[in-house]
PDB file of N, CA and C in Angstrom:
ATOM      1  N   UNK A   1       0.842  -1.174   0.000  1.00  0.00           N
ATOM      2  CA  UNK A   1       0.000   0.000   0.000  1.00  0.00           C
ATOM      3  C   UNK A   1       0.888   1.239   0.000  1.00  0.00           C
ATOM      4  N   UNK A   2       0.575   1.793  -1.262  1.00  0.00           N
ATOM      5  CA  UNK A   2       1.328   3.016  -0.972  1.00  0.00           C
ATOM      6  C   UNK A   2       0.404   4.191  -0.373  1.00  0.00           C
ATOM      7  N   UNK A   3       1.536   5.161  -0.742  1.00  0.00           N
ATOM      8  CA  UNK A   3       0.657   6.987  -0.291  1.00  0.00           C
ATOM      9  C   UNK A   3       0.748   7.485  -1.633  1.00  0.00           C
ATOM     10  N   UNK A   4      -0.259   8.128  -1.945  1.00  0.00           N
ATOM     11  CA  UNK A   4      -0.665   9.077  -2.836  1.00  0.00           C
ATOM     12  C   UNK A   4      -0.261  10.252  -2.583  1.00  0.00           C
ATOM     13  N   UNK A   5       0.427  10.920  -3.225  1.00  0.00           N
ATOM     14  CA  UNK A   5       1.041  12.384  -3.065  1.00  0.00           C
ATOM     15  C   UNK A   5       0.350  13.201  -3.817  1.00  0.00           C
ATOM     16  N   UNK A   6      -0.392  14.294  -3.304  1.00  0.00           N
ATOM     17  CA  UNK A   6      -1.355  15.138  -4.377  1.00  0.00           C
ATOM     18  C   UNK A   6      -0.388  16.417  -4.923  1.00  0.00           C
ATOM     19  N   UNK A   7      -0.292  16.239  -6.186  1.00  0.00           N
ATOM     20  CA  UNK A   7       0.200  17.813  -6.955  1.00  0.00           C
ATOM     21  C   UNK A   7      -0.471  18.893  -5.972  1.00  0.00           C
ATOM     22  N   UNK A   8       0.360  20.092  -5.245  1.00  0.00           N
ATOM     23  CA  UNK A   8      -0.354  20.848  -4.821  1.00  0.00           C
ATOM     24  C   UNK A   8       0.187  22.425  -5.677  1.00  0.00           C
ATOM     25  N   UNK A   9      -0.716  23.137  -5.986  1.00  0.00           N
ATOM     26  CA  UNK A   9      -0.601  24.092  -6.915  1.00  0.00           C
ATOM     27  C   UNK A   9      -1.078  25.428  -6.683  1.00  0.00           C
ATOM     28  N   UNK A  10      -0.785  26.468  -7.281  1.00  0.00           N
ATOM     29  CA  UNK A  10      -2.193  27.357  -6.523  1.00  0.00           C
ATOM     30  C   UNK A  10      -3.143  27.360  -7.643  1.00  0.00           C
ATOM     31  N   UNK A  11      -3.298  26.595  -8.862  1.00  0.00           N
ATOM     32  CA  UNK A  11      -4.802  26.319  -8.791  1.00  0.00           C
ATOM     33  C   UNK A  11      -5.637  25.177  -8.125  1.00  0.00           C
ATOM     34  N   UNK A  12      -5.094  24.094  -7.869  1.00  0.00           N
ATOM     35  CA  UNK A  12      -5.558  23.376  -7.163  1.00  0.00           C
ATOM     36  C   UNK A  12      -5.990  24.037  -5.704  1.00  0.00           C
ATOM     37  N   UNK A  13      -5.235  25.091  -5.335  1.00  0.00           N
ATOM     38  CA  UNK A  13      -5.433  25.753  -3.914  1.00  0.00           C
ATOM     39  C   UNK A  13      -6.783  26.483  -3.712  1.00  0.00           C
ATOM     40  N   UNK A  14      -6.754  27.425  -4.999  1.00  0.00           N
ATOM     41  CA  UNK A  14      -8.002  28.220  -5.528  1.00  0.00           C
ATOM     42  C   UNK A  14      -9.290  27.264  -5.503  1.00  0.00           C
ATOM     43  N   UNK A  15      -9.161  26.196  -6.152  1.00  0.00           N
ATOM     44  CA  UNK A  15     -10.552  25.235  -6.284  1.00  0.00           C
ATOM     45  C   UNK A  15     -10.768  24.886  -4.939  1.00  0.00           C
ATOM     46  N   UNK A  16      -9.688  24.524  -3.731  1.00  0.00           N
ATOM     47  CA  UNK A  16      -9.935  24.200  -2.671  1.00  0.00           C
ATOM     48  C   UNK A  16     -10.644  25.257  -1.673  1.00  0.00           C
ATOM     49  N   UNK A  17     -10.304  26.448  -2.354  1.00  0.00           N
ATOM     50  CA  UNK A  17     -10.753  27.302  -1.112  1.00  0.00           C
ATOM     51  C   UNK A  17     -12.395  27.691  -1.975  1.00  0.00           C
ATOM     52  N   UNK A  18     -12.804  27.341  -2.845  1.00  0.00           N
ATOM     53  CA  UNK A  18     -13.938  27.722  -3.767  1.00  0.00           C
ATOM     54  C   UNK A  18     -14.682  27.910  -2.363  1.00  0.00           C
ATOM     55  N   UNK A  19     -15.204  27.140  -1.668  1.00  0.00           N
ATOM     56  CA  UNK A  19     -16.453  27.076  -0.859  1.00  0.00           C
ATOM     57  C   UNK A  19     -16.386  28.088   0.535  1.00  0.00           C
ATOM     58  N   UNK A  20     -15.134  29.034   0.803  1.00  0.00           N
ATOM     59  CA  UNK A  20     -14.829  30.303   1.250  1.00  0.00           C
ATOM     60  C   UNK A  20     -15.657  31.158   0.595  1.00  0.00           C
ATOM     61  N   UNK A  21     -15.946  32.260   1.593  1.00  0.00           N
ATOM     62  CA  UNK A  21     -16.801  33.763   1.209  1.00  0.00           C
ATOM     63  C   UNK A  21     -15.459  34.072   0.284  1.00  0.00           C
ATOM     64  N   UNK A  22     -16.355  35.143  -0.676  1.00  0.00           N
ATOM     65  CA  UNK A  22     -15.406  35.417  -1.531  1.00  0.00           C
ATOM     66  C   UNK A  22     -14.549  36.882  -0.878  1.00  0.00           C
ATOM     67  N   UNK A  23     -14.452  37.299   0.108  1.00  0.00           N
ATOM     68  CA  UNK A  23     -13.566  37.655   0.813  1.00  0.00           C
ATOM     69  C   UNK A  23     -12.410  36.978   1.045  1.00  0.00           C
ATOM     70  N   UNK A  24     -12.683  35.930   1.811  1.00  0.00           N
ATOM     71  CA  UNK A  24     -11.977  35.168   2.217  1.00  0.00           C
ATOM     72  C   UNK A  24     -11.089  34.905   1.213  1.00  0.00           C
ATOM     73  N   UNK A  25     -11.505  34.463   0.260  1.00  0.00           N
ATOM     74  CA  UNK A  25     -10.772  34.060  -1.165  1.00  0.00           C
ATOM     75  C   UNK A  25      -9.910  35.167  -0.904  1.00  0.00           C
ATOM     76  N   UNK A  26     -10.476  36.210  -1.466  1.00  0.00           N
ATOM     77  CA  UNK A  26      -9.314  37.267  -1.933  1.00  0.00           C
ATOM     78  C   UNK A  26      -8.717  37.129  -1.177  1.00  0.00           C
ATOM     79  N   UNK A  27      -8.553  37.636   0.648  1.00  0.00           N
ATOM     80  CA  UNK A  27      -7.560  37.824   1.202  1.00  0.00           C
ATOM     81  C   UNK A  27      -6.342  36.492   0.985  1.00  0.00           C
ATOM     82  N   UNK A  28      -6.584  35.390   0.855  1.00  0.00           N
ATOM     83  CA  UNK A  28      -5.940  34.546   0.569  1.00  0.00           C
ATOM     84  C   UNK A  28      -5.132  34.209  -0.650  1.00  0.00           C
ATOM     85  N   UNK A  29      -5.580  34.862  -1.632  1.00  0.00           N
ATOM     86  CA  UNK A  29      -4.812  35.123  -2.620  1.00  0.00           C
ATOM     87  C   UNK A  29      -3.824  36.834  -3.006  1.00  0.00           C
ATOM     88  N   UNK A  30      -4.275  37.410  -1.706  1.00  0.00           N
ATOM     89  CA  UNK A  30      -3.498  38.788  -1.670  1.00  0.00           C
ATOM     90  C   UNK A  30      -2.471  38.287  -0.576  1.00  0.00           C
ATOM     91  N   UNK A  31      -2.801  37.628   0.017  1.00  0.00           N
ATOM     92  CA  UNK A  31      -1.418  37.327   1.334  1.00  0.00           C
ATOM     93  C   UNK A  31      -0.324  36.117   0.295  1.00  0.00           C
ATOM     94  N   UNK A  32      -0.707  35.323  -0.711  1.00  0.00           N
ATOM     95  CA  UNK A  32       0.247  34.719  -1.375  1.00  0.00           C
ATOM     96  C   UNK A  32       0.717  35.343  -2.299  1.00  0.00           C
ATOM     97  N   UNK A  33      -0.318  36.605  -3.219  1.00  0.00           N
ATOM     98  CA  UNK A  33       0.790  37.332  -3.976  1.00  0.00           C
ATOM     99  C   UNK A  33       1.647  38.092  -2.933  1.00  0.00           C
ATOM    100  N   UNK A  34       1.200  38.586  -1.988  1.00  0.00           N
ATOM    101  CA  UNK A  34       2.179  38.846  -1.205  1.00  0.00           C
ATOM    102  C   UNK A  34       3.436  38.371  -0.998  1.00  0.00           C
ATOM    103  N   UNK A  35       3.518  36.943  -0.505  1.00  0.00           N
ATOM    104  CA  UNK A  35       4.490  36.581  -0.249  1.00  0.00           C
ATOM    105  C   UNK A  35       5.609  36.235  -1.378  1.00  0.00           C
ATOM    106  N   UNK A  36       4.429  36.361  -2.607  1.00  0.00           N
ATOM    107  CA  UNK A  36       5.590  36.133  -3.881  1.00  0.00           C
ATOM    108  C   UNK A  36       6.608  37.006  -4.140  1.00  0.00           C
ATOM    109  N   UNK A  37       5.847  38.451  -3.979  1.00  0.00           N
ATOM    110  CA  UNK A  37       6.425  39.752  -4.245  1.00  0.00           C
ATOM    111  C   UNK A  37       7.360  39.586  -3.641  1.00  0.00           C
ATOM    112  N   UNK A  38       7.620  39.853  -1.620  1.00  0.00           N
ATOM    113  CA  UNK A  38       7.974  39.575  -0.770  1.00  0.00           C
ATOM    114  C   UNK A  38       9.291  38.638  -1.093  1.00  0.00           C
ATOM    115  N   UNK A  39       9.091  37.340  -1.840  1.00  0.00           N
ATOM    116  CA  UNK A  39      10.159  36.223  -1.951  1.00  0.00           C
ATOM    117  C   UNK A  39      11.038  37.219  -2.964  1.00  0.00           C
ATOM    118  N   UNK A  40      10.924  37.156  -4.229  1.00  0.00           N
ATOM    119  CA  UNK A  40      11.461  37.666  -5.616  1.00  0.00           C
ATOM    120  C   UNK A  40      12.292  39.208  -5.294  1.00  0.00           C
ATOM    121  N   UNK A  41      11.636  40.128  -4.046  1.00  0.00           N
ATOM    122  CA  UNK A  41      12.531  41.111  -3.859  1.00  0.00           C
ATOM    123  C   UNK A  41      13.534  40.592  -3.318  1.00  0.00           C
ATOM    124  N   UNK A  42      13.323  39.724  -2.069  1.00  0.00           N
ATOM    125  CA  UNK A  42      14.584  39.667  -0.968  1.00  0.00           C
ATOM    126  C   UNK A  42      15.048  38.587  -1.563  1.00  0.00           C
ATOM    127  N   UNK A  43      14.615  37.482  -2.445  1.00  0.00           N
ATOM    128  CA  UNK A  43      15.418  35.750  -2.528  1.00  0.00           C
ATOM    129  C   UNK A  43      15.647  35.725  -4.079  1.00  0.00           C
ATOM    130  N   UNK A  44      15.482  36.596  -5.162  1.00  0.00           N
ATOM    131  CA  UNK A  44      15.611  36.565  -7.134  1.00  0.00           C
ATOM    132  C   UNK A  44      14.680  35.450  -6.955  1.00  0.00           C
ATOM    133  N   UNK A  45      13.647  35.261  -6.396  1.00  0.00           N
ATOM    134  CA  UNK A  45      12.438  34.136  -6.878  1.00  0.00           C
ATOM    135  C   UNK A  45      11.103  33.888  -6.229  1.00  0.00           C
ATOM    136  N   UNK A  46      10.402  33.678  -7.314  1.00  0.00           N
ATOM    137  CA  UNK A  46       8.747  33.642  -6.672  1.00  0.00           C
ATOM    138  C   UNK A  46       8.776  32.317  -5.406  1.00  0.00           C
ATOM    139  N   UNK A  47       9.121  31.090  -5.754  1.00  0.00           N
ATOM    140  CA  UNK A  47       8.600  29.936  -5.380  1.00  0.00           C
ATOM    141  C   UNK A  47       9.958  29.685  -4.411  1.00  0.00           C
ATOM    142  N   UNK A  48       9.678  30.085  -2.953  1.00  0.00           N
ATOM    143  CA  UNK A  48      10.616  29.567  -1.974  1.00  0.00           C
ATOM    144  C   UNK A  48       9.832  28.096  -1.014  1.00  0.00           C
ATOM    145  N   UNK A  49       8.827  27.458  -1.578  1.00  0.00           N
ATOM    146  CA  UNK A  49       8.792  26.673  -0.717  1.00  0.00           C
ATOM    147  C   UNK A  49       9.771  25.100  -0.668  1.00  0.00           C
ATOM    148  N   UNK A  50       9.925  24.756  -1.773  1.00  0.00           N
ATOM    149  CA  UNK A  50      11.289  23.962  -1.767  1.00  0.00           C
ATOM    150  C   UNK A  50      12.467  24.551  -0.940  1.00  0.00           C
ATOM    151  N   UNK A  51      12.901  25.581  -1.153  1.00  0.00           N
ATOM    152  CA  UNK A  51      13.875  26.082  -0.032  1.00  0.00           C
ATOM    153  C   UNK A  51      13.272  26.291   1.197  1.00  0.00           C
ATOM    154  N   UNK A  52      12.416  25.954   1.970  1.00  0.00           N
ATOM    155  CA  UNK A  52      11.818  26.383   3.120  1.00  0.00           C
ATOM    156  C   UNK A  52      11.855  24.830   3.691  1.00  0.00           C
ATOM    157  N   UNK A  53      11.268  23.986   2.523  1.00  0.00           N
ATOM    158  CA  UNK A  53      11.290  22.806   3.043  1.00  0.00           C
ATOM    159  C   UNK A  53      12.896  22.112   3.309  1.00  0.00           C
ATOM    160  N   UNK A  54      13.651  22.414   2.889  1.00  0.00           N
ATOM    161  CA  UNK A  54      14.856  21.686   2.993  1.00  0.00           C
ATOM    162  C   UNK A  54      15.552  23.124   4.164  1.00  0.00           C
ATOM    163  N   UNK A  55      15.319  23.915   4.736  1.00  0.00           N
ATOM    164  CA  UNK A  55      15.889  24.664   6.208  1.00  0.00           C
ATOM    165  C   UNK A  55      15.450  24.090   7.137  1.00  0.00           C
ATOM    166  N   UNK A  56      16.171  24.370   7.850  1.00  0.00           N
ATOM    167  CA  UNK A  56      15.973  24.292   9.656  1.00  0.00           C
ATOM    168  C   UNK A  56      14.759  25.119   9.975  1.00  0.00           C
ATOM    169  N   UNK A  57      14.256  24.596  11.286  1.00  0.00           N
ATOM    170  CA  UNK A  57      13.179  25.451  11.302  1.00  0.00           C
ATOM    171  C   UNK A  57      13.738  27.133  11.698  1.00  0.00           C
ATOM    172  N   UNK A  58      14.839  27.449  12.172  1.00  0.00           N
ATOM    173  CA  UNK A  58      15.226  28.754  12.688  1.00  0.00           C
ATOM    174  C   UNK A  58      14.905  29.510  11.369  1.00  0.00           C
ATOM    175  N   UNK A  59      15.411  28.968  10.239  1.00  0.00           N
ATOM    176  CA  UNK A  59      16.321  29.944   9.115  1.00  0.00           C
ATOM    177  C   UNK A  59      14.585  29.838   8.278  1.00  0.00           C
ATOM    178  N   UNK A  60      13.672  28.803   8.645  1.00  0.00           N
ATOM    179  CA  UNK A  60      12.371  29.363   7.975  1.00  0.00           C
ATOM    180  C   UNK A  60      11.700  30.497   8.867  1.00  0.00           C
ATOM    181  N   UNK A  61      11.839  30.685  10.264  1.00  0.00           N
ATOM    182  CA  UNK A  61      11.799  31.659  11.010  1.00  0.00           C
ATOM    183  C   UNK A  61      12.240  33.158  10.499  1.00  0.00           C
ATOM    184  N   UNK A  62      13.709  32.863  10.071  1.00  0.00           N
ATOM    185  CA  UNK A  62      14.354  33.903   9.599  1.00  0.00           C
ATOM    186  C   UNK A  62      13.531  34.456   8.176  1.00  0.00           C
ATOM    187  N   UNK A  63      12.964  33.500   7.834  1.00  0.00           N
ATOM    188  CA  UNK A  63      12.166  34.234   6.493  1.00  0.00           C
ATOM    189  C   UNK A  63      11.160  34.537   6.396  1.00  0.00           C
ATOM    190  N   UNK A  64      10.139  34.206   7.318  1.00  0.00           N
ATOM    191  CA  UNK A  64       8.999  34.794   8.099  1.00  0.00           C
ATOM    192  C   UNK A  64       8.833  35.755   8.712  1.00  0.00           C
ATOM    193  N   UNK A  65       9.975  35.847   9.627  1.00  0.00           N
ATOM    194  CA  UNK A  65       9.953  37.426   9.873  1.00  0.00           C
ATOM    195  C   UNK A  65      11.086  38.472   9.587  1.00  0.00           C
ATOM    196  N   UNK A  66      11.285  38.281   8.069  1.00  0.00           N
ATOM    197  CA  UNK A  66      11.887  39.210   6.998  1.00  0.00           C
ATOM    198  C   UNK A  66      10.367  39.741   6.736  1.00  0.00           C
TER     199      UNK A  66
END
């Protein structure tokens, strides 16, 4: 028996949050463009969660509260 690993995406994220007030939505998609912006100024790149996943938890600390 294996595990199934689901592609996670942000459209797959978007369809997940469908059944959120559409507030909700937005703010959730303004706090991840956020954090894109946020990544690409301080790191030359949108997509830091591969690098987040392979830190220590301090140094994902350290990029959280950059």
């Amino acid at each position: 028996m294996g595990i199934t690993r689901l592609e996670r995406t942000k459209e797959s994220f978007k369809e997940k949050i469908q059944s959120q007030t559409e507030g909700s939505q937005e703010g959730f998609l303004i706090a991840i463009d956020n954090f894109e912006k946020f990544s690409m100024e301080k790191y030359g790149k949108v997509n830091l969660i591969q690098d987040l996943k392979e830190s220590t938890e301090e140094q994902v600390y350290d990029v959280l509260q950059s």
